[in-house]
Protein backbone atom coordinates (compact mmCIF):
# COMPACT_ATOMS: atom_id res chain seq x y z
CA UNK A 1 51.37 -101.58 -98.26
CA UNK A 2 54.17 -101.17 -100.91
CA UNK A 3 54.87 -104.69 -101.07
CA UNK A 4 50.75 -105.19 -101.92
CA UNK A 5 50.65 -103.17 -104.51
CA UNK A 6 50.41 -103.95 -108.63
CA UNK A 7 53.15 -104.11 -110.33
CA UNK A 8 51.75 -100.98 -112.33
CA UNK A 9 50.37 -99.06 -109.33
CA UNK A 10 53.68 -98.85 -107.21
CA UNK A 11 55.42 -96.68 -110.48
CA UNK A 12 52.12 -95.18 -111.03
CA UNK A 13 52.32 -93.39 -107.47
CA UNK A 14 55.93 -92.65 -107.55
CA UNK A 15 55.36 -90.76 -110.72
CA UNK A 16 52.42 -88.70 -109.97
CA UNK A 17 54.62 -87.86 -106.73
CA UNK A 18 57.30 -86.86 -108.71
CA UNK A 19 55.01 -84.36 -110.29
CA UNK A 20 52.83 -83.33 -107.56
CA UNK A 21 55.63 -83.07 -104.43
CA UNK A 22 58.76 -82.38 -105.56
CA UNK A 23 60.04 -82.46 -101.75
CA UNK A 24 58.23 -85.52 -100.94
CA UNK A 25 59.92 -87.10 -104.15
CA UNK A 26 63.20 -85.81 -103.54
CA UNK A 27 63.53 -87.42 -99.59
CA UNK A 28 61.92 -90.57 -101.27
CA UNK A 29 64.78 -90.45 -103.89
CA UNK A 30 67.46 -90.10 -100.87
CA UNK A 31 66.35 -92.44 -98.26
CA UNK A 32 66.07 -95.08 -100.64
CA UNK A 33 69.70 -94.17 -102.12
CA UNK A 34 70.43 -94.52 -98.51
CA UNK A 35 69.43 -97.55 -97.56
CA UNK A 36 70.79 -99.20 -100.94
CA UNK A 37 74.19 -97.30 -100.71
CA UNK A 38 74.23 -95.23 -103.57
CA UNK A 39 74.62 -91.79 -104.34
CA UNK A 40 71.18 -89.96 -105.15
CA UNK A 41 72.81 -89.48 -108.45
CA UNK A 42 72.52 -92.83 -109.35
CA UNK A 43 69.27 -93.45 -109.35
CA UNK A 44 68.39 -89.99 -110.84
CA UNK A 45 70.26 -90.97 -113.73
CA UNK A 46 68.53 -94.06 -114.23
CA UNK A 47 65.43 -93.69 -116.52
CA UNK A 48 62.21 -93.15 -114.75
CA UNK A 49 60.71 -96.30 -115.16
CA UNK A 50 64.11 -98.16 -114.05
CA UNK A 51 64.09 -96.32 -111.19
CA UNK A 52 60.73 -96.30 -109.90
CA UNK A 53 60.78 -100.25 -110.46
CA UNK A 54 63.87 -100.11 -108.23
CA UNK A 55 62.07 -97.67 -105.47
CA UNK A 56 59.19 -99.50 -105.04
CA UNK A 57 61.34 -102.69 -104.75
CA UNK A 58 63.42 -100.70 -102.11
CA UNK A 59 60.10 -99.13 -100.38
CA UNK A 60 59.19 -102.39 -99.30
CA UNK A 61 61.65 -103.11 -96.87
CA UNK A 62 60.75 -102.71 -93.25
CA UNK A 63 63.61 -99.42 -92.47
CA UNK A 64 61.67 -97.61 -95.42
CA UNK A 65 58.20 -98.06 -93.88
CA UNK A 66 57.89 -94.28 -93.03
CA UNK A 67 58.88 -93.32 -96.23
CA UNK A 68 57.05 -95.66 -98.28
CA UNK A 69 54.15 -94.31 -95.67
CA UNK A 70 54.87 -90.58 -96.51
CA UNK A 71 55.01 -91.55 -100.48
CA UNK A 72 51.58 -92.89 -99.93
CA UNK A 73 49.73 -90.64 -97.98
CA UNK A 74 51.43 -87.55 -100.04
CA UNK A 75 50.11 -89.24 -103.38
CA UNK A 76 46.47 -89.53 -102.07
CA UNK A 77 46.49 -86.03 -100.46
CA UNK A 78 48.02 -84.14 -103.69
CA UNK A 79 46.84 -86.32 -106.51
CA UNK A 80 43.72 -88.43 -105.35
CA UNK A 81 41.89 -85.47 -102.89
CA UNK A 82 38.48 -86.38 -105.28
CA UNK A 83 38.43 -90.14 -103.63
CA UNK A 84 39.32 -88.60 -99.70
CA UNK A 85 36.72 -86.18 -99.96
CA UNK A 86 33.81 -88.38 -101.77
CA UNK A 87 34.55 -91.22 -98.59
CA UNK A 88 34.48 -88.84 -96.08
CA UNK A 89 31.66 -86.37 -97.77
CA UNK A 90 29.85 -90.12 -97.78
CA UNK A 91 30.19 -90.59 -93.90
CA UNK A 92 29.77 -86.76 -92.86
CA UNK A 93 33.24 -86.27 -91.65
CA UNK A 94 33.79 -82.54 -91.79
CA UNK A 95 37.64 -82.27 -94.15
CA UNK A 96 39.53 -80.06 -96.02
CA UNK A 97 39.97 -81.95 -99.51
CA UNK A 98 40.25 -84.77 -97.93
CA UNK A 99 42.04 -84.04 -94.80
CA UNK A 100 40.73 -84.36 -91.51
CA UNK A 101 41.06 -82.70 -88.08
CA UNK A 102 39.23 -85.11 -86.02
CA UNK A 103 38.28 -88.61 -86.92
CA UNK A 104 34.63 -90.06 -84.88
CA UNK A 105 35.51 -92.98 -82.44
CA UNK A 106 33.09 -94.89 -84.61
CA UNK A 107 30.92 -94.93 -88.10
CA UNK A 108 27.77 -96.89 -88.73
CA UNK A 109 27.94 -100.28 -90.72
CA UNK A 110 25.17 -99.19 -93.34
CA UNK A 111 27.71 -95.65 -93.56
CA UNK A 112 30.71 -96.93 -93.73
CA UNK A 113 29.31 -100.01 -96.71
CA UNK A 114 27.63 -97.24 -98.68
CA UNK A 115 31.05 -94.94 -98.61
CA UNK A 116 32.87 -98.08 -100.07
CA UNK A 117 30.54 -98.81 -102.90
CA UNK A 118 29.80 -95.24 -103.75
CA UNK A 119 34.26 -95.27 -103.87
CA UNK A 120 34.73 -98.36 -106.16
CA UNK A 121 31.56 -97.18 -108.55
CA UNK A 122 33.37 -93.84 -108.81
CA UNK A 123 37.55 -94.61 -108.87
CA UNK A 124 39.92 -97.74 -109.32
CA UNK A 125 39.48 -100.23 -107.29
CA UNK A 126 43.39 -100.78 -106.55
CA UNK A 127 43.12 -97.43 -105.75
CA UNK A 128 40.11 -97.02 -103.63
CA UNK A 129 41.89 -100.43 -101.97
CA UNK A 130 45.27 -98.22 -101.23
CA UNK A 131 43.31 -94.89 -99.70
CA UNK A 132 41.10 -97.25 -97.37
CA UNK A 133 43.89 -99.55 -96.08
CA UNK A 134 45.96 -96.46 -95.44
CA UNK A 135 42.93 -94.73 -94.00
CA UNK A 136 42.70 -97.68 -91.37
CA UNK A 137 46.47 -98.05 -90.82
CA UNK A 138 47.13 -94.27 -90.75
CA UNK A 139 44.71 -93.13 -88.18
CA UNK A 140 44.31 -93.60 -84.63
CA UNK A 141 40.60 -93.80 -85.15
CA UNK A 142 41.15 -97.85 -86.23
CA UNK A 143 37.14 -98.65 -87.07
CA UNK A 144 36.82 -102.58 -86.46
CA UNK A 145 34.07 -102.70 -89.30
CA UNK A 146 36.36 -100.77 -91.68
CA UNK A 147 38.87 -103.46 -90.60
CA UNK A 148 36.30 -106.29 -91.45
CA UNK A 149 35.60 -104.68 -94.84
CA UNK A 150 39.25 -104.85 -95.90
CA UNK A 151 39.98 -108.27 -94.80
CA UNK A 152 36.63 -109.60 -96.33
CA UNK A 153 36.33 -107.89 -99.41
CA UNK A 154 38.30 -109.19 -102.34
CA UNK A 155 38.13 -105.99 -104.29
CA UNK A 156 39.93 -104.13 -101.91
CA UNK A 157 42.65 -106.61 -101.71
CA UNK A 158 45.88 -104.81 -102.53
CA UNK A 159 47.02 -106.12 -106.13
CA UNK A 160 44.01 -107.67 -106.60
């Protein structure tokens, strides 16, 4: 999903992680060192912007998937809870700002549309179009219509 995103959104996430999860931000900062074979050092002492450019360059490579996975579902969970809760509030799927226990087999077409459009009249679209394709990819509840949504729906094309 990395590899998707904006040019601005990618930087956008790795700084509010920076802020939000310190932890999270921290094993991002190392496995990415890693996998370029550097020091962590180095790319703290790059400026921030430098080196969340460079991250979200290295976040798109297939070994950093779980990361890059982690980064994600951290930033919506700390940062974005007011978009998780207003989609699932939408549906009826009991949560705990945002995060949920138990995910139904299934949700209604008429549901599931009028959770999307209440989402992009209330929040970005590039980031409503993050939350829902990590929502589908994320969960073992895979809903085919959510599926049909994000494959038919231009605005929630990532870096669209």
């Amino acid at each position: 999903m990395v590899k998707e995103m904006s040019p601005a959104l990618a930087p956008r996430v790795l700084d509010e992680v920076a802020t939000a999860d310190k932890d999270l931000y921290r094993v991002a900062v190392a496995a990415v060192a890693q996998a370029k074979k550097v020091r962590p050092v180095f790319l703290e002492r790059q400026s921030r912007p430098e080196r969340h450019r460079s991250m979200a360059t290295a976040l798109t490579r297939p070994d950093l998937n779980m990361i890059a996975g982690n980064v994600i579902s951290g930033w919506l969970v700390k940062t974005q809870s007011t978009l998780l809760v207003d989609f699932l509030d939408a549906l009826k799927i009991k949560n705990d700002k945002g995060v949920v226990e138990d995910l139904p087999a299934t949700v209604g077409d008429a549901e599931l549309n009028s959770a999307v459009e209440l989402l992009l009249a209330k929040h970005p679209a590039e980031a409503v179009a993050l939350y829902l394709h990590a929502f589908y990819a994320m969960n073992e509840a895979q809903w085919p219509n959510l599926q049909k949504i994000l494959s038919e729906d231009t605005r929630l094309m990532l870096g669209a």
